[in-house]
Each structure stands twice: as C-alpha cells, then as structure tokens.
C-alpha atoms as a PDB file:
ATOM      1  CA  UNK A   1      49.888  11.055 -57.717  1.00  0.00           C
ATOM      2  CA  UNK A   2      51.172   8.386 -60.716  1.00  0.00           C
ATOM      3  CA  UNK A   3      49.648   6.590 -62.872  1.00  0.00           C
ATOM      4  CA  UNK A   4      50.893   3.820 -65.900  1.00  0.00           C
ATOM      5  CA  UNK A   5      50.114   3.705 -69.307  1.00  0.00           C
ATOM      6  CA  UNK A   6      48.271   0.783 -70.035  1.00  0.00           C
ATOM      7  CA  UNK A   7      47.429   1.572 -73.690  1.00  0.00           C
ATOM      8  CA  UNK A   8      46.206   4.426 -76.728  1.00  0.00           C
ATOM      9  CA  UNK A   9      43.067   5.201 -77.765  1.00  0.00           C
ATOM     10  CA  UNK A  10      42.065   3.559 -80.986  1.00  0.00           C
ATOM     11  CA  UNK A  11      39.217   1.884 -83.216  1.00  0.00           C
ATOM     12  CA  UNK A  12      39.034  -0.926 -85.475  1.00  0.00           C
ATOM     13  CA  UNK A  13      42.054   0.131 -87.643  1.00  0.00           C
ATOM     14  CA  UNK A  14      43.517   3.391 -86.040  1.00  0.00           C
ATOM     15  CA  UNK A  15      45.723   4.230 -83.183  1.00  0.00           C
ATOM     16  CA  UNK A  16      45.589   7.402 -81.997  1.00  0.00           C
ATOM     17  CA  UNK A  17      48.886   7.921 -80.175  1.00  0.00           C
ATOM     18  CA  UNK A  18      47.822  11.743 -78.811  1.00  0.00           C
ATOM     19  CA  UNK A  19      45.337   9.947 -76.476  1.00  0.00           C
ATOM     20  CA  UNK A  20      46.370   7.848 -74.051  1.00  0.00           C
ATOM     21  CA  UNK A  21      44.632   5.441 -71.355  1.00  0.00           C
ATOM     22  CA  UNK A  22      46.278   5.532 -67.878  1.00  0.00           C
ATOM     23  CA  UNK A  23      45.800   3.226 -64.481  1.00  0.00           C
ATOM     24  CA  UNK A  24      45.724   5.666 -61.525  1.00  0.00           C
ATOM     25  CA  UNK A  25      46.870   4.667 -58.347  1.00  0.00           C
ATOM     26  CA  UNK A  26      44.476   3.857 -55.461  1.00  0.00           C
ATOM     27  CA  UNK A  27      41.760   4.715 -58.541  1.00  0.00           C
ATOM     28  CA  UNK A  28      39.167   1.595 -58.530  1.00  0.00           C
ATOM     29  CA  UNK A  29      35.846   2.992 -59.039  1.00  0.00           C
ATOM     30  CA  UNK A  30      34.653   5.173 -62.200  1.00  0.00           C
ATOM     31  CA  UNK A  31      33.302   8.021 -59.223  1.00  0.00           C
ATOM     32  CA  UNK A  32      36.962   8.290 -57.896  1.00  0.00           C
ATOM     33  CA  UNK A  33      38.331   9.101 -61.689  1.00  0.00           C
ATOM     34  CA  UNK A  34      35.499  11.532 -62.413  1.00  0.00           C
ATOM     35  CA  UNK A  35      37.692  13.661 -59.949  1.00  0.00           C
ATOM     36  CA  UNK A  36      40.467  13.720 -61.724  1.00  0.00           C
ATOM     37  CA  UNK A  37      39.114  15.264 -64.890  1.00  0.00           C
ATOM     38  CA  UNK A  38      41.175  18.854 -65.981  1.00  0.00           C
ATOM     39  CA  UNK A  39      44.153  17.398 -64.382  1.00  0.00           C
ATOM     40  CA  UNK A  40      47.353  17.800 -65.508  1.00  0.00           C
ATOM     41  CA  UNK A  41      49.810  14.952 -66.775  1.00  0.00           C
ATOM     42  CA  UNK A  42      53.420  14.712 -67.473  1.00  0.00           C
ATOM     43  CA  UNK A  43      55.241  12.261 -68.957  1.00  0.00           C
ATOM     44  CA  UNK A  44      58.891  12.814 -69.301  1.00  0.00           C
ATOM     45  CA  UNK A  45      58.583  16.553 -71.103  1.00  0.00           C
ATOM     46  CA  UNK A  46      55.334  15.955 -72.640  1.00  0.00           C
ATOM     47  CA  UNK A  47      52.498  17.201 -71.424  1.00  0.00           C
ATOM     48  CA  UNK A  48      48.949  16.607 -71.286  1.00  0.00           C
ATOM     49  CA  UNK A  49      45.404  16.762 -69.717  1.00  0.00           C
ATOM     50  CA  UNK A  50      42.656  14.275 -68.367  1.00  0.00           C
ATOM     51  CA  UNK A  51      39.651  14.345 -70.395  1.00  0.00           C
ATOM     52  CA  UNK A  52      37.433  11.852 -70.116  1.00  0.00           C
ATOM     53  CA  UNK A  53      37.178   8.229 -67.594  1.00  0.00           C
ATOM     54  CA  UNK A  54      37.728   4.635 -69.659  1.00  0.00           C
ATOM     55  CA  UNK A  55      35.139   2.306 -68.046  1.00  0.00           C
ATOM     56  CA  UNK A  56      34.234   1.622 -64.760  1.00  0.00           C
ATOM     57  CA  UNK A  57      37.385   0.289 -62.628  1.00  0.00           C
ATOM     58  CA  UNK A  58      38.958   3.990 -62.630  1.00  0.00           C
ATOM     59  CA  UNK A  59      40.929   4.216 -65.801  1.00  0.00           C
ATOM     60  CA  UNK A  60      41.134   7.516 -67.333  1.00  0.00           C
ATOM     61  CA  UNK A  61      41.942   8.882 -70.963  1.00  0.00           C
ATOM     62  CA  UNK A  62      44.659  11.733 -70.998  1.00  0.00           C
ATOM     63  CA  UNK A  63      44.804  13.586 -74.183  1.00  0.00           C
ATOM     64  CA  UNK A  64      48.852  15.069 -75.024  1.00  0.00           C
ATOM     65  CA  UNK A  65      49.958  18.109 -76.950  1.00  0.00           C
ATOM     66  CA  UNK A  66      52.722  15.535 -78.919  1.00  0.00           C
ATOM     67  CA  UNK A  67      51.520  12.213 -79.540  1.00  0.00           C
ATOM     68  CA  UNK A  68      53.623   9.582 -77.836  1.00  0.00           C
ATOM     69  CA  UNK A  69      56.082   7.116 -78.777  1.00  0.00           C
ATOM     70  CA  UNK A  70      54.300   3.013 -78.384  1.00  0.00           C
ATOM     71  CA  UNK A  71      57.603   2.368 -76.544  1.00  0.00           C
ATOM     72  CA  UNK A  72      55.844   4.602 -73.723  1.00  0.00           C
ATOM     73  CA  UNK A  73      53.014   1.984 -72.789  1.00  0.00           C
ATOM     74  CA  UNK A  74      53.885   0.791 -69.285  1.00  0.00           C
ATOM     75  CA  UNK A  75      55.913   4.528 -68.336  1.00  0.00           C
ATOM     76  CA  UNK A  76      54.713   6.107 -65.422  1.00  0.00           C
ATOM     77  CA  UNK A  77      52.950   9.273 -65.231  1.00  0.00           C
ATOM     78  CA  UNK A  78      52.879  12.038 -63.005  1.00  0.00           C
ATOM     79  CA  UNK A  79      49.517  13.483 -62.163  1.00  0.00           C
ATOM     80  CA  UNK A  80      49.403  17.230 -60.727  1.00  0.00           C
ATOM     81  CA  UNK A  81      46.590  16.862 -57.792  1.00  0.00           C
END
C-alpha cells in the first residue's frame, strides 16, 4: 500500500519533523484509517509507525525513529499491510 506526505505535525510555532501526516491510497473515511493503526512505514531508509488518524477523510499521523528532512513532503511512502 502507499501513501504521500502531505505535511508534519505542528502547533502554533513548532514543527515537529518526527511526526508526519500521510494521504493513504483508496483511504477516504476516518473508519478505513483506524485499520491501519501499528502499521509499519518506510520512507527511503527511515522507518516509522502509524499512530494515530488526522481527521475524518482518512489521513493518518506516522510517527519516525529520525525526524525527516521538509524536502520529503510530497515523497511517497510505503505502508507494510
């Protein structure tokens, strides 16, 4: 399954680069993310792990071992099913 980055996690004046937000394909609901969560995700050697859902259209938050570069918004994502 893949995914894109579509952003990090932040707050008013922090970026935190160790969590990221990722669009899942053929993912539109918040009930079809919920699935995914203790899934693994790569991107390019860094790896990470879903923790949470991001709203309700089926975004999910991954949280990485590294943090990762802001270069790496719009990379795709591998997603072990």
């Amino acid at each position: 399954m893949k995914g894109i980055i579509v952003g990090f996690r932040r707050s008013k004046t922090r970026i935190y680069y160790d969590y990221a937000i990722i669009k899942v394909e053929n993912v539109n609901s918040k009930e079809e993310a919920r699935k995914l969560i203790g899934k693994k995700v790569k991107v390019g050697d860094n790896l990470g792990v879903i923790v949470n859902v991001h709203g309700n259209k089926g975004k999910v938050r991954a949280k990485f071992k590294r943090g990762l570069h802001p270069e790496s918004i719009g990379k795709e994502v591998e997603i072990n099913v």
